[in-house]
C-alpha atoms as a PDB file:
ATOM      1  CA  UNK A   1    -107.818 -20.694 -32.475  1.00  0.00           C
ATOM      2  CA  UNK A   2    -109.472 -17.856 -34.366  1.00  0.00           C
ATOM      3  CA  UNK A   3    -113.415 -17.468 -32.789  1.00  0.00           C
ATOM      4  CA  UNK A   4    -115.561 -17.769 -35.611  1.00  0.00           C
ATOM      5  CA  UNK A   5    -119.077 -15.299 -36.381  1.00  0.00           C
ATOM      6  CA  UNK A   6    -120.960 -18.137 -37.131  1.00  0.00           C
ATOM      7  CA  UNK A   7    -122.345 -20.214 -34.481  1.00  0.00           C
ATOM      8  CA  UNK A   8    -121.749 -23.894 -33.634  1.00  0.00           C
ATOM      9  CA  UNK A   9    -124.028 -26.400 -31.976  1.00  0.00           C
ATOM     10  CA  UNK A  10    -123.746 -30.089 -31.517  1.00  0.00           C
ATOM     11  CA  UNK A  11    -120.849 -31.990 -30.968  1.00  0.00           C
ATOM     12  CA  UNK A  12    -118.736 -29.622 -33.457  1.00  0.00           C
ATOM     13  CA  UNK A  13    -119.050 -27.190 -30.654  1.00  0.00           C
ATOM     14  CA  UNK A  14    -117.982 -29.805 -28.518  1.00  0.00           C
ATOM     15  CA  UNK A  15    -115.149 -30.745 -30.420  1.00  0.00           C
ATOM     16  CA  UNK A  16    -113.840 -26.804 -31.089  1.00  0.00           C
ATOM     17  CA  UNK A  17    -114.251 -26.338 -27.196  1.00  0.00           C
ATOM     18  CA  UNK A  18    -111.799 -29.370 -26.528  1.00  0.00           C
ATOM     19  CA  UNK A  19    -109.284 -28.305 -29.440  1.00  0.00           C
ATOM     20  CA  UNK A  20    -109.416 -24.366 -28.155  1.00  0.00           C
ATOM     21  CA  UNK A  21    -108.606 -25.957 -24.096  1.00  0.00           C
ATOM     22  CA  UNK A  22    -105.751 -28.099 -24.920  1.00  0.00           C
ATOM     23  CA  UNK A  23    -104.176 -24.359 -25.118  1.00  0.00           C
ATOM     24  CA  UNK A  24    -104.404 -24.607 -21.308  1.00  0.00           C
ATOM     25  CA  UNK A  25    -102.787 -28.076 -21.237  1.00  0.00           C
ATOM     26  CA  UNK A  26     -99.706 -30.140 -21.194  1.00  0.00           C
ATOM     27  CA  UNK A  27    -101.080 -31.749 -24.856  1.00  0.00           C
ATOM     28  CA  UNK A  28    -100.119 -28.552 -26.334  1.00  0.00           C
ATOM     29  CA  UNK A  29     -97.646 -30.255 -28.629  1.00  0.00           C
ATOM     30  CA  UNK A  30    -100.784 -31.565 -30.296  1.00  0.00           C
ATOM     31  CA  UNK A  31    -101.583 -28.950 -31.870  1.00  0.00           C
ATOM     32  CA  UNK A  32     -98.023 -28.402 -33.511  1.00  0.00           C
ATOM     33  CA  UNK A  33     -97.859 -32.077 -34.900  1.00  0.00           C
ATOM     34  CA  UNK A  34    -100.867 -31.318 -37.787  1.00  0.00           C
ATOM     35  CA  UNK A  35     -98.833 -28.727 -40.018  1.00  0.00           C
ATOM     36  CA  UNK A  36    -100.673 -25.603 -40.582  1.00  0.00           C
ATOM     37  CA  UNK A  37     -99.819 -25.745 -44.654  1.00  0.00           C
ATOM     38  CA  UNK A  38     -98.728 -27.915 -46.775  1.00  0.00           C
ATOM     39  CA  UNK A  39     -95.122 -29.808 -46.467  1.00  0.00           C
ATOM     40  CA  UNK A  40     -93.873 -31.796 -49.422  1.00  0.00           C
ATOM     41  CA  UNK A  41     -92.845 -35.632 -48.840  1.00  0.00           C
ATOM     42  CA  UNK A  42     -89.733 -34.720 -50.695  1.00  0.00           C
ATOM     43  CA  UNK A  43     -88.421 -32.772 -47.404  1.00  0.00           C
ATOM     44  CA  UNK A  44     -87.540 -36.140 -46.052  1.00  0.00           C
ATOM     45  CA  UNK A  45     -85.172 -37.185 -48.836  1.00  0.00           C
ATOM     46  CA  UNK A  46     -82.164 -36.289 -46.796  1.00  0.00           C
ATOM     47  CA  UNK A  47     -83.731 -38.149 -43.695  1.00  0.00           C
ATOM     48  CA  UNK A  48     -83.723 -41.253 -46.218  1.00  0.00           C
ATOM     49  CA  UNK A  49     -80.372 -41.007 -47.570  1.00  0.00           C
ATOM     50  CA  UNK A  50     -78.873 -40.389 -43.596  1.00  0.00           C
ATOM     51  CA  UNK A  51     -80.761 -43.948 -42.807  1.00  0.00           C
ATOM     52  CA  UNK A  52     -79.296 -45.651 -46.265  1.00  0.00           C
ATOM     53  CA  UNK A  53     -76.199 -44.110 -45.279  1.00  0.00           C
ATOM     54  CA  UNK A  54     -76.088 -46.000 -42.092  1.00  0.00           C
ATOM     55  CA  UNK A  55     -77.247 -48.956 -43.507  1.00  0.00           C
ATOM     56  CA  UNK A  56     -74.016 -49.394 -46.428  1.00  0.00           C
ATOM     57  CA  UNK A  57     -72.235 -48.751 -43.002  1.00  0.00           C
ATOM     58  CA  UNK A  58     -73.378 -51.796 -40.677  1.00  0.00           C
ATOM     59  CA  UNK A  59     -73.547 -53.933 -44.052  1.00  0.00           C
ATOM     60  CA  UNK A  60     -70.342 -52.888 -45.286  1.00  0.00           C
ATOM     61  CA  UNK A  61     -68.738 -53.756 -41.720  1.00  0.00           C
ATOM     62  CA  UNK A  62     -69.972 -57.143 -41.606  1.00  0.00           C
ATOM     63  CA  UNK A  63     -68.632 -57.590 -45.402  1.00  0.00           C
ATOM     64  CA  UNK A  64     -65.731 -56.222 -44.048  1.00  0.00           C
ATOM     65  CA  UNK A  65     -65.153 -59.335 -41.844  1.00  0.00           C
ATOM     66  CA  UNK A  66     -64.137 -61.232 -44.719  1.00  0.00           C
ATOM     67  CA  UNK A  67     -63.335 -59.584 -47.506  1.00  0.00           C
ATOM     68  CA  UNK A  68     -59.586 -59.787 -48.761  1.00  0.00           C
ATOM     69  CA  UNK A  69     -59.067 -56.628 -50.856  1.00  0.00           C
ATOM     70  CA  UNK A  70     -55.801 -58.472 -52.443  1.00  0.00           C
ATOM     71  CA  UNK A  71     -55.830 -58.775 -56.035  1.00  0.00           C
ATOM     72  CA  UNK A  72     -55.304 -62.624 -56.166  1.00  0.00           C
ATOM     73  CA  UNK A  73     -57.580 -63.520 -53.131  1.00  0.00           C
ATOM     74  CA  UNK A  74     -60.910 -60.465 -54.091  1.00  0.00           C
ATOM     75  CA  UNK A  75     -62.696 -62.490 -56.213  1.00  0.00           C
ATOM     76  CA  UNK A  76     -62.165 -65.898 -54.516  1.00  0.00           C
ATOM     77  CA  UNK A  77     -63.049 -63.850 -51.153  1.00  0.00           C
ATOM     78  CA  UNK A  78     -66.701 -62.546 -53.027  1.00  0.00           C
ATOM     79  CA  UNK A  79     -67.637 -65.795 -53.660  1.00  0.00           C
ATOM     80  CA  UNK A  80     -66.657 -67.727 -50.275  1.00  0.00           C
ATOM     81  CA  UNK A  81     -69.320 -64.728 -48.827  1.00  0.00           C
ATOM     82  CA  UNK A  82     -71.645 -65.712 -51.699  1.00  0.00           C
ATOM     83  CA  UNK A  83     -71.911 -69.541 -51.123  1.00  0.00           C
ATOM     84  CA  UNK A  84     -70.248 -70.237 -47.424  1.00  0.00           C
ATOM     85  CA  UNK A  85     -70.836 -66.980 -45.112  1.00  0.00           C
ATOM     86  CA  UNK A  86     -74.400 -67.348 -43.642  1.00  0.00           C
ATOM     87  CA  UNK A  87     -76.658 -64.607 -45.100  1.00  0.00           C
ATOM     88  CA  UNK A  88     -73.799 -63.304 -47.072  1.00  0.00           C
ATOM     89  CA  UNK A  89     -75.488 -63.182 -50.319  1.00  0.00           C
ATOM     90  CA  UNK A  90     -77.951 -61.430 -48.556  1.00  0.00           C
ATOM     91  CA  UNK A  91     -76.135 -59.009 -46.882  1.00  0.00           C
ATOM     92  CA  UNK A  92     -73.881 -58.299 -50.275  1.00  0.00           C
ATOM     93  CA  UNK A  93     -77.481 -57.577 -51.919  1.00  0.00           C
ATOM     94  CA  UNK A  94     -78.259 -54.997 -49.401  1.00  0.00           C
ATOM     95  CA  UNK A  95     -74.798 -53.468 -49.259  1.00  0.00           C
ATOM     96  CA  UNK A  96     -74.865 -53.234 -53.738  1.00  0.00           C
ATOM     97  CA  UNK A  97     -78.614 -52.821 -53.694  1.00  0.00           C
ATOM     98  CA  UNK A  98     -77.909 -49.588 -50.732  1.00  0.00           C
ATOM     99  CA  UNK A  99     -75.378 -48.179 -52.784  1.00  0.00           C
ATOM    100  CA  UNK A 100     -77.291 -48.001 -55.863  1.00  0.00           C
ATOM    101  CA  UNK A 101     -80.220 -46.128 -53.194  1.00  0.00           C
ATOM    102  CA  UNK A 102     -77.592 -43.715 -51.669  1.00  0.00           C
ATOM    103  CA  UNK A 103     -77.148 -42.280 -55.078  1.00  0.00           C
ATOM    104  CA  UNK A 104     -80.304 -41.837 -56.755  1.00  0.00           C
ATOM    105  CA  UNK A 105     -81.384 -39.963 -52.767  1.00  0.00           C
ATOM    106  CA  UNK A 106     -78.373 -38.057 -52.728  1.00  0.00           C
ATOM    107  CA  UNK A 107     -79.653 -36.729 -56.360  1.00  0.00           C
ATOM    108  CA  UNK A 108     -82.951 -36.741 -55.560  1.00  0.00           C
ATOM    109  CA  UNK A 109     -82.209 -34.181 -52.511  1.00  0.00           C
ATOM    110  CA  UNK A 110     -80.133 -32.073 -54.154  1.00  0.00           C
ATOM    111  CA  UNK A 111     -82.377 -31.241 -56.967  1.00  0.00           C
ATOM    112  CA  UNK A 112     -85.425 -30.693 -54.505  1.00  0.00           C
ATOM    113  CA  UNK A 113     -83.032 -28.627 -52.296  1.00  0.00           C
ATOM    114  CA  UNK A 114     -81.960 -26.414 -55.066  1.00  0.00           C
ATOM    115  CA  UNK A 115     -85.050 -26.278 -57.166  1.00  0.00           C
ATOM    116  CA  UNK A 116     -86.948 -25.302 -53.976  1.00  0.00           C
ATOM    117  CA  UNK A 117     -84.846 -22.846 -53.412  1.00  0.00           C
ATOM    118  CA  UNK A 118     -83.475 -23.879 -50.174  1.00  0.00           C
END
């Protein structure tokens, strides 16, 4: 850390002499975990669609267990997860409520990445 003219006394002195020593240390990785300007909460937007993304996954497997995809049986199928499955409805919410999440973060991080210039 840059030595400043100005003199410091008291327990700010004590406090710049610890934060100046951890140099020496193995807490150096302190110091890197306080950014040194300013980083924009919209950076994690693709962090938060990767973790919706895996959660339409584990969701969509367990629908998956009993879900008939024929035409005849689909509907009949939605609704024995809606009333019978335990947690279905539940897990169905998650899975359309997700989906509807994916999308607007997939948008959402493509406009930040391109009006950012990234």
């Amino acid at each position: 850390m840059a030595v400043s003219l100005e003199r410091r006394t008291g327990v700010v002195a004590l406090l710049y002499w610890f934060w100046d020593g951890v140099d020496r240390t193995i807490f150096t990785a302190i110091k890197f975990s306080f950014p040194a300007r300013f980083v924009s909460p919209f950076g994690f937007l693709g962090m938060l669609t990767f973790i919706v993304f895996i959660i339409l996954g584990v969701s969509g497997a367990l629908l998956m267990f009993y879900y008939q995809p024929i035409l005849d049986r689909a509907w009949d199928s939605v609704q024995f997860i809606n009333d019978d499955v335990p947690f279905g409805f539940h897990i169905r919410n998650i899975h359309y409520h997700g989906s509807n999440a994916m999308v607007l973060l997939a948008v959402l991080h493509m406009y930040y990445q391109y009006f950012s210039g990234r």
